[in-house]
N, C-alpha and C. Protein backbone atom coordinates (compact mmCIF):
# COMPACT_ATOMS: atom_id res chain seq x y z
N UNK A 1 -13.35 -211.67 24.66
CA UNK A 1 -12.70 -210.46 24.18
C UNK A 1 -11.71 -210.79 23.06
N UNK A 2 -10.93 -212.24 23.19
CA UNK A 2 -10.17 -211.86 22.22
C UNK A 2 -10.56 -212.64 20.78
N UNK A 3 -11.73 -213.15 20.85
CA UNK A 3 -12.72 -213.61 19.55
C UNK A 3 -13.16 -211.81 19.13
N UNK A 4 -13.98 -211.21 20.26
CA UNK A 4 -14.76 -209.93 19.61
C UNK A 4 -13.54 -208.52 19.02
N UNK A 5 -12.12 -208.63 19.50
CA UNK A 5 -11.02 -207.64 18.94
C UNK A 5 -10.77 -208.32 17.32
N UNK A 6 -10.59 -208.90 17.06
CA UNK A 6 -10.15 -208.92 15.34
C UNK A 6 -11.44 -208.75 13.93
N UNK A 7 -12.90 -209.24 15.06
CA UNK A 7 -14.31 -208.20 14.36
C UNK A 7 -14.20 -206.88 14.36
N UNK A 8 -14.31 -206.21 15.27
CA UNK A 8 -14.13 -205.00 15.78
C UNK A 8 -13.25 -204.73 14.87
N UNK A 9 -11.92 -204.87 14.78
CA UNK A 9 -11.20 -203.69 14.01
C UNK A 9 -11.19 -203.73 12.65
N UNK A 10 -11.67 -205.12 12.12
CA UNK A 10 -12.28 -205.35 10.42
C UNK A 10 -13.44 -204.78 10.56
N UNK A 11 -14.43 -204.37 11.68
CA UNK A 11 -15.25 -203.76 10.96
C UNK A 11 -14.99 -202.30 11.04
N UNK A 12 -14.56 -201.71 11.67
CA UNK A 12 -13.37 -200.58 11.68
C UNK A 12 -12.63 -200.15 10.81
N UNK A 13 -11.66 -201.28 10.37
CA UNK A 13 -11.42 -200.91 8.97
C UNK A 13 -12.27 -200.65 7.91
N UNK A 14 -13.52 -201.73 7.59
CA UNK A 14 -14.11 -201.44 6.51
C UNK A 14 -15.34 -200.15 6.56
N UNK A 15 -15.28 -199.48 7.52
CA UNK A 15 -16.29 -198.40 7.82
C UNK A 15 -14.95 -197.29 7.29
N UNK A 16 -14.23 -196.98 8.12
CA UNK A 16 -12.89 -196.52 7.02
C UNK A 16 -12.62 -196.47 6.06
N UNK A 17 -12.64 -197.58 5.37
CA UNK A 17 -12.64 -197.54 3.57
C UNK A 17 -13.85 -197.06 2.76
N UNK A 18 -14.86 -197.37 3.66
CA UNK A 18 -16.57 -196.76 3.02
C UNK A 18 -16.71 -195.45 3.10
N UNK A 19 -16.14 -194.87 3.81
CA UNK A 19 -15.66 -193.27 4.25
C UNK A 19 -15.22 -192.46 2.71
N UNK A 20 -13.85 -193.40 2.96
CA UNK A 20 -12.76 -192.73 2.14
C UNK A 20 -13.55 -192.78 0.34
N UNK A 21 -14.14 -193.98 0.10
CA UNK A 21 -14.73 -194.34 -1.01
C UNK A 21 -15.87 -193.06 -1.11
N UNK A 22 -16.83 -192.56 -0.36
CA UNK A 22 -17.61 -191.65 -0.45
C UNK A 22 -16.77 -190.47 -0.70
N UNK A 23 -15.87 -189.58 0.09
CA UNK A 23 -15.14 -188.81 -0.12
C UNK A 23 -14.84 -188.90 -1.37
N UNK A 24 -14.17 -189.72 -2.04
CA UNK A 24 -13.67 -190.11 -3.44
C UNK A 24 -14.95 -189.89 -4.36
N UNK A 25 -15.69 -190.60 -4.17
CA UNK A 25 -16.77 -190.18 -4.72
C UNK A 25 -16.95 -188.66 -5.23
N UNK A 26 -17.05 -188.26 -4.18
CA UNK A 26 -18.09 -186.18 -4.01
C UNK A 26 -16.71 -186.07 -4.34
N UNK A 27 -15.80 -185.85 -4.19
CA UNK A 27 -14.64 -185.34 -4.92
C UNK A 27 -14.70 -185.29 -6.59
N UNK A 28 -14.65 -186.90 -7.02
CA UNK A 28 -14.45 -186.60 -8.49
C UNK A 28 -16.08 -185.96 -9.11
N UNK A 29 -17.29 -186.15 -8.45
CA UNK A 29 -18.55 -185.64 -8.83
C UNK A 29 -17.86 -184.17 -9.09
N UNK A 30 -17.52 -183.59 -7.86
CA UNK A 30 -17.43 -182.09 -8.08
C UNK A 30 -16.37 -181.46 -9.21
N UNK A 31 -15.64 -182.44 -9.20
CA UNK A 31 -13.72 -182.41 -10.44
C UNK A 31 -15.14 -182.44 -11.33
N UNK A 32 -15.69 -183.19 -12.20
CA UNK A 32 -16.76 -183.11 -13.38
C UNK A 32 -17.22 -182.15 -13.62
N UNK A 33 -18.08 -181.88 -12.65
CA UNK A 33 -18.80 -180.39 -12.91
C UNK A 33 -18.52 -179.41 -13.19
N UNK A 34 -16.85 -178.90 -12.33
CA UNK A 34 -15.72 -177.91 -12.74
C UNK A 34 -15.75 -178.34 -14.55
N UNK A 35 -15.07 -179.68 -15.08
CA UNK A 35 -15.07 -179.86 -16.10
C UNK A 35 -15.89 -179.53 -17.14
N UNK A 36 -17.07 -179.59 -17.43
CA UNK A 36 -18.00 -179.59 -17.84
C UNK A 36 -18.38 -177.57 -17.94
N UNK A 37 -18.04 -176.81 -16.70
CA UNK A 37 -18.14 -175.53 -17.06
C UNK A 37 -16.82 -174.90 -17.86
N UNK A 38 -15.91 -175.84 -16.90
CA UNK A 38 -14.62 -174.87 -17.93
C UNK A 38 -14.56 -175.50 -19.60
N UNK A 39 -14.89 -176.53 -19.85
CA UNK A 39 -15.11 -176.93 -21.01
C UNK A 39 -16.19 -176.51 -22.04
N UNK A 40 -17.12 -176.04 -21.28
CA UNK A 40 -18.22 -174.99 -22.04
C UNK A 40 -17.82 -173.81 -21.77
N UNK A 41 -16.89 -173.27 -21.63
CA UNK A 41 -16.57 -171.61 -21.71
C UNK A 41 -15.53 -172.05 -22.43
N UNK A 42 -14.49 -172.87 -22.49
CA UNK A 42 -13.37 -173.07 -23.66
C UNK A 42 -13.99 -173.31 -25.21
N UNK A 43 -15.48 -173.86 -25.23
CA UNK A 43 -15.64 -174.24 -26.31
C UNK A 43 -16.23 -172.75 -26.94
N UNK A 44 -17.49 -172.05 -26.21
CA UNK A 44 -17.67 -171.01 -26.61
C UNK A 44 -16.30 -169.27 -26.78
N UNK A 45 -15.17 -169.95 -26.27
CA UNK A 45 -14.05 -168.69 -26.44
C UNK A 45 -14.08 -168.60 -28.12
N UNK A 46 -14.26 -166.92 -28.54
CA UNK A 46 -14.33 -166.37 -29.45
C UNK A 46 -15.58 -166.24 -30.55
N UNK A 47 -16.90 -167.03 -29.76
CA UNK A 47 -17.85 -167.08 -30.39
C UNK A 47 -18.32 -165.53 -30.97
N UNK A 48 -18.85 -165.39 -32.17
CA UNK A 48 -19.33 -164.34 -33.01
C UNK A 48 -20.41 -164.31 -33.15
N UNK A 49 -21.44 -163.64 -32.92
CA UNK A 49 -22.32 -163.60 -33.80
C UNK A 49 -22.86 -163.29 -35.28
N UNK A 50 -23.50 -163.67 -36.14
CA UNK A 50 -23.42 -163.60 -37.18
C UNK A 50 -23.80 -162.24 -37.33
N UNK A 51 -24.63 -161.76 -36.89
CA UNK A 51 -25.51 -160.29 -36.97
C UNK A 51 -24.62 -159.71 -36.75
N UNK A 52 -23.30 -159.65 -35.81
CA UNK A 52 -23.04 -158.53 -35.48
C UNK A 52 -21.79 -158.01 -36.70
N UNK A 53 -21.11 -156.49 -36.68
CA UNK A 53 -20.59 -156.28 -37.80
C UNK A 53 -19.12 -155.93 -37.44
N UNK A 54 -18.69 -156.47 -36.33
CA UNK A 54 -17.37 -155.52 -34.84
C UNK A 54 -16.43 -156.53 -35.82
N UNK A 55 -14.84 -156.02 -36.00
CA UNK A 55 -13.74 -156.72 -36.89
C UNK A 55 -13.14 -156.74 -35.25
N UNK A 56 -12.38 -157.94 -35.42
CA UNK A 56 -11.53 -158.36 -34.29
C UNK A 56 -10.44 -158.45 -34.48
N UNK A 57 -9.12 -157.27 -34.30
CA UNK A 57 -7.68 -157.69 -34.68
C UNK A 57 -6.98 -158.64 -33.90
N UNK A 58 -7.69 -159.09 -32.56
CA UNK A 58 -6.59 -159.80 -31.52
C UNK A 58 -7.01 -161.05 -31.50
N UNK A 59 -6.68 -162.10 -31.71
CA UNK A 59 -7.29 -163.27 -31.21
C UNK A 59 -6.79 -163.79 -30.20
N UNK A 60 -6.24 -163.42 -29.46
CA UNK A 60 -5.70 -163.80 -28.28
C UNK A 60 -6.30 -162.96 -27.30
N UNK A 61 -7.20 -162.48 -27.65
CA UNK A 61 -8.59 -161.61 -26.40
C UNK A 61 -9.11 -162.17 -26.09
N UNK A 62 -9.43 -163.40 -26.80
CA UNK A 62 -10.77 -164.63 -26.66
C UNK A 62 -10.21 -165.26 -25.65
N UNK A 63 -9.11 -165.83 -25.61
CA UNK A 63 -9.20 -166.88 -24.28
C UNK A 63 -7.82 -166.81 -24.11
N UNK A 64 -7.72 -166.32 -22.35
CA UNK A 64 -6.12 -166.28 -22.32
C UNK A 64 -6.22 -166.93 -20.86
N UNK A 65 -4.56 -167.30 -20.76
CA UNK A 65 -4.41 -168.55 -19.58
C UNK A 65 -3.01 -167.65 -18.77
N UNK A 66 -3.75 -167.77 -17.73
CA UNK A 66 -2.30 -166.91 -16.76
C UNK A 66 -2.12 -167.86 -15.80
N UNK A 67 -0.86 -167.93 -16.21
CA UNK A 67 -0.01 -169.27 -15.46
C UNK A 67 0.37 -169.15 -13.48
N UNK A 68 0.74 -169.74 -12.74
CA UNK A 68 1.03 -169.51 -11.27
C UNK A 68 0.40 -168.70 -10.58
N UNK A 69 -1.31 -167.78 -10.94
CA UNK A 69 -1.98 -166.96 -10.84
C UNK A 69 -2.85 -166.43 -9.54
N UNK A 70 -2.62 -168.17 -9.24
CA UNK A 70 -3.87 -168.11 -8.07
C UNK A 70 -3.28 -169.18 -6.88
N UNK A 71 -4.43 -169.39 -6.41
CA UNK A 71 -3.97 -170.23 -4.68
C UNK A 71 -3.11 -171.55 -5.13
N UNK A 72 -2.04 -171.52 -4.36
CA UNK A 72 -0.75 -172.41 -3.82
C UNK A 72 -0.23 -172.81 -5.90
N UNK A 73 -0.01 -171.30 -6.59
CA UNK A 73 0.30 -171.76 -7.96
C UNK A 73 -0.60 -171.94 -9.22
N UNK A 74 -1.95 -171.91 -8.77
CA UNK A 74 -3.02 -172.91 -9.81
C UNK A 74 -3.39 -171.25 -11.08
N UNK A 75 -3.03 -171.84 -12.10
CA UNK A 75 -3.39 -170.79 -13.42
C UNK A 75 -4.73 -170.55 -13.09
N UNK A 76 -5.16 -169.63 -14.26
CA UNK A 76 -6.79 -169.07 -14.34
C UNK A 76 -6.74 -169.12 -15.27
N UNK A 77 -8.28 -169.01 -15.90
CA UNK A 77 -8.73 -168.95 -17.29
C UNK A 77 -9.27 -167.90 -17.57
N UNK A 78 -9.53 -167.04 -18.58
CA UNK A 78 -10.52 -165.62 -18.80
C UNK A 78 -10.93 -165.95 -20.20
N UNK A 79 -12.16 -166.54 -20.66
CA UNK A 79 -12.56 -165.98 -21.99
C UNK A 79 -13.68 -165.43 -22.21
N UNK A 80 -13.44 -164.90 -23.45
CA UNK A 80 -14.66 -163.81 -23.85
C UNK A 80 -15.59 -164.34 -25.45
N UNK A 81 -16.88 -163.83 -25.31
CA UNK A 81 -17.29 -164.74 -26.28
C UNK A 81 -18.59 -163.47 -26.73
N UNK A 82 -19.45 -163.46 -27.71
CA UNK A 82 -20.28 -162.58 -28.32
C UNK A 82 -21.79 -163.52 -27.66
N UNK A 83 -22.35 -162.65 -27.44
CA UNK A 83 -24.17 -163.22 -27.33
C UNK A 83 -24.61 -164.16 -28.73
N UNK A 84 -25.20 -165.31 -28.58
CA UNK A 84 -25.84 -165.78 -29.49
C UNK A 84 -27.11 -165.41 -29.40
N UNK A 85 -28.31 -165.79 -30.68
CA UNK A 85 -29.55 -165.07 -30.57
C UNK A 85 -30.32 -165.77 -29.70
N UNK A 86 -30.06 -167.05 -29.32
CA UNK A 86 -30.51 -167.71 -28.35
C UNK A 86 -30.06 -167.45 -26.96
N UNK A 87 -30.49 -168.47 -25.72
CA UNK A 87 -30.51 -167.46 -24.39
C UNK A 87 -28.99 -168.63 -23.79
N UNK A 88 -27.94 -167.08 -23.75
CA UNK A 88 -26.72 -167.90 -22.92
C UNK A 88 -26.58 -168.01 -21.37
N UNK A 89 -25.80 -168.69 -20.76
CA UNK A 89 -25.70 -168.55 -19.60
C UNK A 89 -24.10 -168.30 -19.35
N UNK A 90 -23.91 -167.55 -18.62
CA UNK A 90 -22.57 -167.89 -17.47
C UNK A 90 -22.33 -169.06 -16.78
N UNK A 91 -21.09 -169.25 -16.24
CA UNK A 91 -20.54 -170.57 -15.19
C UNK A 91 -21.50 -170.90 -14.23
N UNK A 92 -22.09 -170.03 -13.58
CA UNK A 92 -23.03 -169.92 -12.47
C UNK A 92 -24.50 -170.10 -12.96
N UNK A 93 -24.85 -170.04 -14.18
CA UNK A 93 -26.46 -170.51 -14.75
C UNK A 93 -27.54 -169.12 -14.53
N UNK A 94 -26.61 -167.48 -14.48
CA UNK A 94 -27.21 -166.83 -14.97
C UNK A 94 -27.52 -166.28 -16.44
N UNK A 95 -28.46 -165.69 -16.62
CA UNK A 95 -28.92 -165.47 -18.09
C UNK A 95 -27.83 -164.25 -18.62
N UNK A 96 -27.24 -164.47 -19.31
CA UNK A 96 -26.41 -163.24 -20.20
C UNK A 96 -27.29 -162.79 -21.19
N UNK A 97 -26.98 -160.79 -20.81
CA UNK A 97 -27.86 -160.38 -21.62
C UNK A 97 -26.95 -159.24 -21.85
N UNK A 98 -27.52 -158.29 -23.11
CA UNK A 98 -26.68 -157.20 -23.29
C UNK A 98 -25.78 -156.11 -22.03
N UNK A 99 -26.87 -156.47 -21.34
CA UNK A 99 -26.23 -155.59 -19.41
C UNK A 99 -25.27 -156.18 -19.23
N UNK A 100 -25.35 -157.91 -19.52
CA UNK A 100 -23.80 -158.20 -18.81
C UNK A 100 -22.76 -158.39 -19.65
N UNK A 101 -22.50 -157.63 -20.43
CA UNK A 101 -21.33 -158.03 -21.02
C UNK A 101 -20.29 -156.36 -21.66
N UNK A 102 -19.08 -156.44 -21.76
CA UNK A 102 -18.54 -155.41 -21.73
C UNK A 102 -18.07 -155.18 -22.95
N UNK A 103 -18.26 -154.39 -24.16
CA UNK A 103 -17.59 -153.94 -25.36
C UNK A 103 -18.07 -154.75 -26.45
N UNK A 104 -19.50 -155.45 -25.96
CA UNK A 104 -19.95 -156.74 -26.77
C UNK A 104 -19.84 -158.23 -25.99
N UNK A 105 -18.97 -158.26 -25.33
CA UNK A 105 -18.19 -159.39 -24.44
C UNK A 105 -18.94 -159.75 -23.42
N UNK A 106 -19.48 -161.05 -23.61
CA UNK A 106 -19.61 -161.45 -22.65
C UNK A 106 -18.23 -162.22 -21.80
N UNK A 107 -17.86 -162.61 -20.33
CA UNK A 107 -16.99 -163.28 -19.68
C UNK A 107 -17.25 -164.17 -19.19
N UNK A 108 -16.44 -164.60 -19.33
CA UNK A 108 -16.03 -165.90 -18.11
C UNK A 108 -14.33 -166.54 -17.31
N UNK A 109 -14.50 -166.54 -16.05
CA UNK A 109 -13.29 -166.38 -15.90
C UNK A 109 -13.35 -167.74 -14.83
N UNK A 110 -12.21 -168.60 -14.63
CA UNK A 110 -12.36 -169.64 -13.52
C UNK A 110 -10.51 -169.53 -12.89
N UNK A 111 -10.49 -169.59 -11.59
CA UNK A 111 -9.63 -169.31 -10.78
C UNK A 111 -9.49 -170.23 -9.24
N UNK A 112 -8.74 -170.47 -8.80
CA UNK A 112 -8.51 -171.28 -7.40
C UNK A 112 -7.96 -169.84 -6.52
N UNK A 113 -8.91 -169.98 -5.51
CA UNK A 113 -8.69 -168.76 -4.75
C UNK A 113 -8.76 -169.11 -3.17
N UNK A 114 -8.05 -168.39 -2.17
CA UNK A 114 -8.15 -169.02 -0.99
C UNK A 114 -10.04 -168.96 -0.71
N UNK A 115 -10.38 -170.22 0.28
CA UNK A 115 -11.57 -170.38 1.08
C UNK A 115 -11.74 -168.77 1.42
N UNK A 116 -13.10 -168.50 1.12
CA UNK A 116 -13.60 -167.11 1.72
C UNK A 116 -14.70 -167.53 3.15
N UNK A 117 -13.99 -166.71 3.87
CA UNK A 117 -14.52 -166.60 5.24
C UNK A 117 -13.86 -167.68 6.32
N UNK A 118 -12.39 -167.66 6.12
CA UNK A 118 -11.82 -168.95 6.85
C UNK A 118 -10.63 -167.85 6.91
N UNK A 119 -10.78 -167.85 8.30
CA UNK A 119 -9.85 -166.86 9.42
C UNK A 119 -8.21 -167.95 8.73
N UNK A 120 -7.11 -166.79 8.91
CA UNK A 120 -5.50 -166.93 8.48
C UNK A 120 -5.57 -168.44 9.62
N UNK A 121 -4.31 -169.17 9.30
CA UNK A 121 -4.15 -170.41 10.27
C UNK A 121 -4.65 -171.27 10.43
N UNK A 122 -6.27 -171.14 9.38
CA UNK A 122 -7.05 -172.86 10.22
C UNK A 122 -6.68 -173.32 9.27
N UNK A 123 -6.62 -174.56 9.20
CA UNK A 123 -6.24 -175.50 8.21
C UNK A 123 -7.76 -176.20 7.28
N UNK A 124 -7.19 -175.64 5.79
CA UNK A 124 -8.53 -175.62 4.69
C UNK A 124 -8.62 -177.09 3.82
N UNK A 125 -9.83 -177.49 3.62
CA UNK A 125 -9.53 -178.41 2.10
C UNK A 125 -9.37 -177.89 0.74
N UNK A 126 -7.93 -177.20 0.88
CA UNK A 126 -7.46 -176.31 0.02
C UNK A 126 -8.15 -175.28 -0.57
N UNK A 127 -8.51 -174.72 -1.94
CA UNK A 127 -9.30 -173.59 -1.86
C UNK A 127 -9.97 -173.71 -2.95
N UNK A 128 -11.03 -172.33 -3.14
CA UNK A 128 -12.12 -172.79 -3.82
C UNK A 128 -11.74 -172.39 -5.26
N UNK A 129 -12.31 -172.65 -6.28
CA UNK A 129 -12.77 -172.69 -7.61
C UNK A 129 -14.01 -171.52 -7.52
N UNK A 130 -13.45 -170.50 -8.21
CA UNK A 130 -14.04 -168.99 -8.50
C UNK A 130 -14.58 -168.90 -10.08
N UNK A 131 -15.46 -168.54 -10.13
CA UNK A 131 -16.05 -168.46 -11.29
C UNK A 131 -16.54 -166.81 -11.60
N UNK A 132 -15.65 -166.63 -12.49
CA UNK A 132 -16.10 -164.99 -12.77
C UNK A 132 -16.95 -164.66 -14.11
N UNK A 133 -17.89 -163.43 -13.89
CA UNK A 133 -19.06 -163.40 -14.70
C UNK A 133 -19.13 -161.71 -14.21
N UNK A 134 -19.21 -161.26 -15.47
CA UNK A 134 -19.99 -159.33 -15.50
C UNK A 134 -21.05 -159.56 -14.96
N UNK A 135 -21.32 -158.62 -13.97
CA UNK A 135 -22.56 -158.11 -13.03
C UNK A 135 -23.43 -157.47 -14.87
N UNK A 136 -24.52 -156.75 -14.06
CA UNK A 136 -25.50 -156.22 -14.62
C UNK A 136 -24.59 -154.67 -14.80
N UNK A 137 -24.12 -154.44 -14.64
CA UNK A 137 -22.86 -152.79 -14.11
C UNK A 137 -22.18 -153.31 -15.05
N UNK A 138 -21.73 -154.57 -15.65
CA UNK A 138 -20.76 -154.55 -16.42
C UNK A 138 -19.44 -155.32 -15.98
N UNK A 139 -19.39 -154.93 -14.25
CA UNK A 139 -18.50 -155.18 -13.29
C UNK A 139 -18.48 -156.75 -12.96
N UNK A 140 -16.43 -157.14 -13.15
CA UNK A 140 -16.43 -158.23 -13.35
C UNK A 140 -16.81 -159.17 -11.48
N UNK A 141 -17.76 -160.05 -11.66
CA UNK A 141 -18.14 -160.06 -10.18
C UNK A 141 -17.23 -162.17 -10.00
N UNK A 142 -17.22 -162.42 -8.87
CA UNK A 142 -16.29 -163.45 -8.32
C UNK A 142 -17.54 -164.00 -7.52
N UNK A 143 -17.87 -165.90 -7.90
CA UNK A 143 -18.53 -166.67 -7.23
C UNK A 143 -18.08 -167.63 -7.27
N UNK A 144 -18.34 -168.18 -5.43
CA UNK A 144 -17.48 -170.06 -5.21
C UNK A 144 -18.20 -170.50 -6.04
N UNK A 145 -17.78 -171.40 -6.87
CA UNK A 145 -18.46 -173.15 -7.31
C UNK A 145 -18.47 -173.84 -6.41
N UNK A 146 -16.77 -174.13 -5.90
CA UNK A 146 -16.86 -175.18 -5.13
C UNK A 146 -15.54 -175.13 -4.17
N UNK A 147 -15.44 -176.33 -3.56
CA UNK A 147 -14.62 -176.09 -1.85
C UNK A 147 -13.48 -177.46 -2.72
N UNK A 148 -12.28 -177.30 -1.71
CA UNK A 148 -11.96 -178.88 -2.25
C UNK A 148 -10.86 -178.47 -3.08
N UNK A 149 -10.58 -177.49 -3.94
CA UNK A 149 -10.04 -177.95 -5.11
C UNK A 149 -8.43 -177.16 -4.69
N UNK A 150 -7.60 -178.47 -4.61
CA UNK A 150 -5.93 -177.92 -3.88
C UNK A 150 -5.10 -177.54 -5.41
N UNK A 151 -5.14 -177.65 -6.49
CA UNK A 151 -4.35 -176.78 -7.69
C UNK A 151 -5.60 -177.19 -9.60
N UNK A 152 -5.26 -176.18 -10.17
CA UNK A 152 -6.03 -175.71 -11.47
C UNK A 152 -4.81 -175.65 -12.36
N UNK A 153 -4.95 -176.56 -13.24
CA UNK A 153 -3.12 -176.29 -14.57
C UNK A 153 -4.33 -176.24 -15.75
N UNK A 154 -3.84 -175.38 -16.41
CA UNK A 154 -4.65 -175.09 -17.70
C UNK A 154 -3.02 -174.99 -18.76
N UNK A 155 -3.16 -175.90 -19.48
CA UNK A 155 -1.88 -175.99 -20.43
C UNK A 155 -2.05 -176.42 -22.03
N UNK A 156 -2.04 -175.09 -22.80
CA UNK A 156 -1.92 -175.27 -24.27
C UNK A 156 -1.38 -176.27 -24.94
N UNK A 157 -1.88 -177.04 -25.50
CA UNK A 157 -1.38 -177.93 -26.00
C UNK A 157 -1.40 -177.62 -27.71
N UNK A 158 -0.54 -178.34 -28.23
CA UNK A 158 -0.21 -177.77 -29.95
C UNK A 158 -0.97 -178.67 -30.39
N UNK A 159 -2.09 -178.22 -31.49
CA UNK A 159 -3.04 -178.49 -32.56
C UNK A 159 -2.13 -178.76 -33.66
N UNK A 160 -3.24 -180.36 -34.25
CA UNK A 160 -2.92 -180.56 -35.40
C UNK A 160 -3.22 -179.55 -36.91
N UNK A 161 -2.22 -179.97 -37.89
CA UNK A 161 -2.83 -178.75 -39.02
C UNK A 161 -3.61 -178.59 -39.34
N UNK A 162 -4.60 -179.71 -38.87
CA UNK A 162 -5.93 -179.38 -39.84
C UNK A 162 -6.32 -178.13 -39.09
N UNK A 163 -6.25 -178.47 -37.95
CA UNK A 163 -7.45 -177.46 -36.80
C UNK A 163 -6.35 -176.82 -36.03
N UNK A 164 -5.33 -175.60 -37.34
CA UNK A 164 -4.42 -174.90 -36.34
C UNK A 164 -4.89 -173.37 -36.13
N UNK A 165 -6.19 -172.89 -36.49
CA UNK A 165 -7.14 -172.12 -35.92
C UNK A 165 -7.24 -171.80 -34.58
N UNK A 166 -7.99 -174.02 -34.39
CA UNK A 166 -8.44 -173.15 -32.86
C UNK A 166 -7.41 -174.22 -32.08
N UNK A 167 -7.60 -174.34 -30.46
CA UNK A 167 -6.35 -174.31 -29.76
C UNK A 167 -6.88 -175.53 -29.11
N UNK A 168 -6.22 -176.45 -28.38
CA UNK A 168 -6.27 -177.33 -27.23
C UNK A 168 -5.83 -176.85 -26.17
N UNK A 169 -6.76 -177.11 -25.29
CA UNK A 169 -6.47 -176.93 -23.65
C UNK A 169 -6.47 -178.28 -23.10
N UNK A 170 -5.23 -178.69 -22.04
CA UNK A 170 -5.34 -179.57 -21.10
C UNK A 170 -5.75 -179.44 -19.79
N UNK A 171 -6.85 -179.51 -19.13
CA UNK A 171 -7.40 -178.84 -17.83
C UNK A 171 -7.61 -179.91 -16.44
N UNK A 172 -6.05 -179.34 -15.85
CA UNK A 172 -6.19 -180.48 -14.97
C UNK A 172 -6.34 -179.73 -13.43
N UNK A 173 -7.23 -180.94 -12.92
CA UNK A 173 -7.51 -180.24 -11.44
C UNK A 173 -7.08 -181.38 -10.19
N UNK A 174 -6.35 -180.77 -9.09
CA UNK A 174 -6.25 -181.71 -8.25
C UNK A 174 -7.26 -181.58 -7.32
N UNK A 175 -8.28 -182.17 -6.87
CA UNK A 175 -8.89 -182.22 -5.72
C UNK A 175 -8.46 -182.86 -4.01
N UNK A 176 -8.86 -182.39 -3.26
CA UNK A 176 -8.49 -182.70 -1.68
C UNK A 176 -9.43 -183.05 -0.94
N UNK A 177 -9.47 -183.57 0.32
CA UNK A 177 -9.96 -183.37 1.22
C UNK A 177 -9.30 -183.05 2.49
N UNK A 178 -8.02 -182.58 2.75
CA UNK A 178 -7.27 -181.74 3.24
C UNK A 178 -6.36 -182.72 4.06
N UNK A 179 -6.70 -184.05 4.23
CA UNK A 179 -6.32 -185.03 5.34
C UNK A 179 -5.50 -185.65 4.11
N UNK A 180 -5.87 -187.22 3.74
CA UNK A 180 -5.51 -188.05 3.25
C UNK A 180 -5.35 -188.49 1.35
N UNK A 181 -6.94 -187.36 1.35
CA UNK A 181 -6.82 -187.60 -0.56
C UNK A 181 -6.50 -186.38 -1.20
N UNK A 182 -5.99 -186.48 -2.35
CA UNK A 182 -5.28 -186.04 -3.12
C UNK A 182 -5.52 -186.40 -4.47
N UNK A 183 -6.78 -186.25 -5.23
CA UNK A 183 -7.09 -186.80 -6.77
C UNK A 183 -7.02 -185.87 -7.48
N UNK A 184 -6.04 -186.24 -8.25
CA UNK A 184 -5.34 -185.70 -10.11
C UNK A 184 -6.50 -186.20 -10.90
N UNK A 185 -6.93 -185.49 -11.98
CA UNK A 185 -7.73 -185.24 -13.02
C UNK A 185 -7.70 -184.90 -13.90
N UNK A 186 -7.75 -184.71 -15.18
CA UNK A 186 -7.34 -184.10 -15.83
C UNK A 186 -8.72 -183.91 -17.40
N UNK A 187 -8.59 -183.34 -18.07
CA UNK A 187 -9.35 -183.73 -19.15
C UNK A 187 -9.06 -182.53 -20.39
N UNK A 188 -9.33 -182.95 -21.62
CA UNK A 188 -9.07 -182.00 -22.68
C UNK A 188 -9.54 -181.44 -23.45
N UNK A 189 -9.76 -179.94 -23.77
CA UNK A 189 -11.07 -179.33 -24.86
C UNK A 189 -10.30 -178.47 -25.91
N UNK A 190 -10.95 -178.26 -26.72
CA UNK A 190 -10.68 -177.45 -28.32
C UNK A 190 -11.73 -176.60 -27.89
N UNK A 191 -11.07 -175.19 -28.61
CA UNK A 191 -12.21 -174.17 -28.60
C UNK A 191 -12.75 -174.59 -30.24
N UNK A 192 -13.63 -174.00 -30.57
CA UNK A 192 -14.68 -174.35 -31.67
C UNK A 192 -15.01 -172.69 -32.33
N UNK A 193 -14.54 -171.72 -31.68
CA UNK A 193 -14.76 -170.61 -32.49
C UNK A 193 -14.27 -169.87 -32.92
N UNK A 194 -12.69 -170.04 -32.71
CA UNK A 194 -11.95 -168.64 -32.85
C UNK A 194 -11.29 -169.16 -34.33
N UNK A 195 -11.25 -167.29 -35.02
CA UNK A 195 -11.21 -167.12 -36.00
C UNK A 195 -10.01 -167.77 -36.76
């Protein structure tokens, strides 16, 4: 017994660390993917089409950031962008078509919102990442991406002169697994269209 106790709990430990390493893993996989959509809706904020003939007085319609907005603090994003002649998609990988979009506009909106369908009191791996997109009605509709994600900071950052047009976003996400991890992320995009 007391040869087989100091195996035992090294291999204990290292089944523990292989755990935590997977967790870590599917955590930052899923932090990417968030990245990768909110970074393709930041890049398309204020896209135009060439065909079309609509004058835009606001540029601050295209992509706006509302700060302390959502679950435990985390900002949201909302931008709006014109149909290209080619076939767009939403956050979610439906087809945008003239039905879905409002005044010309197509949307996109991303938000940290409490877990849906998790009764008051149980204890969550913080909350989900909402991805908003116009129904076929026009009507702005709300879908999970993903589980996991404990705060969303979306923070303007000041552009150099060349490129004081369009804007920098810093888009940082903390991910959880409600116990022990806690991974900060962060990453940074320029929009590419606004006027």
């Amino acid at each position: 017994m007391l040869l087989l106790n100091p195996l035992l709990k090294t291999s204990a430990d290292l089944v523990a660390k292989q755990i935590e390493h997977e967790k870590r893993q599917a955590l930052t996989s899923e932090a990417e993917r968030a990245f990768e959509l909110i970074g393709r809706a930041i890049r398309a904020a204020g896209y135009r089409n060439i065909n079309t003939t609509q004058n835009y007085k606001q540029v601050d319609q295209f992509i706006q950031v509302h700060k302390s907005s959502g679950y435990q603090g985390s900002d949201s994003l909302m931008v709006q962008h014109e149909l290209s002649t080619g076939i767009d998609f939403d956050c979610i990988g439906n087809v945008l078509n003239k039905e879905r979009t409002k005044n010309g506009f197509a949307r996109q909106g991303f938000l940290v919102d409490r877990q849906a369908g998790i009764a008051k009191g149980i204890k969550v791996n913080g909350g989900s990442l909402i991805c908003q997109s116009l129904d076929r009605q026009g009507r702005l509709q709300n879908t999970t991406l993903m589980n996991s994600v404990n705060h969303l900071w979306i923070e303007e950052l000041a552009a150099s002169e060349k490129a004081q047009a369009q804007k920098l976003f810093k888009v940082s996400l903390q991910m959880t697994d409600g116990a022990l991890l806690n991974i900060d992320l962060e990453r940074t995009f320029s929009t590419r269209n606004l006027p």
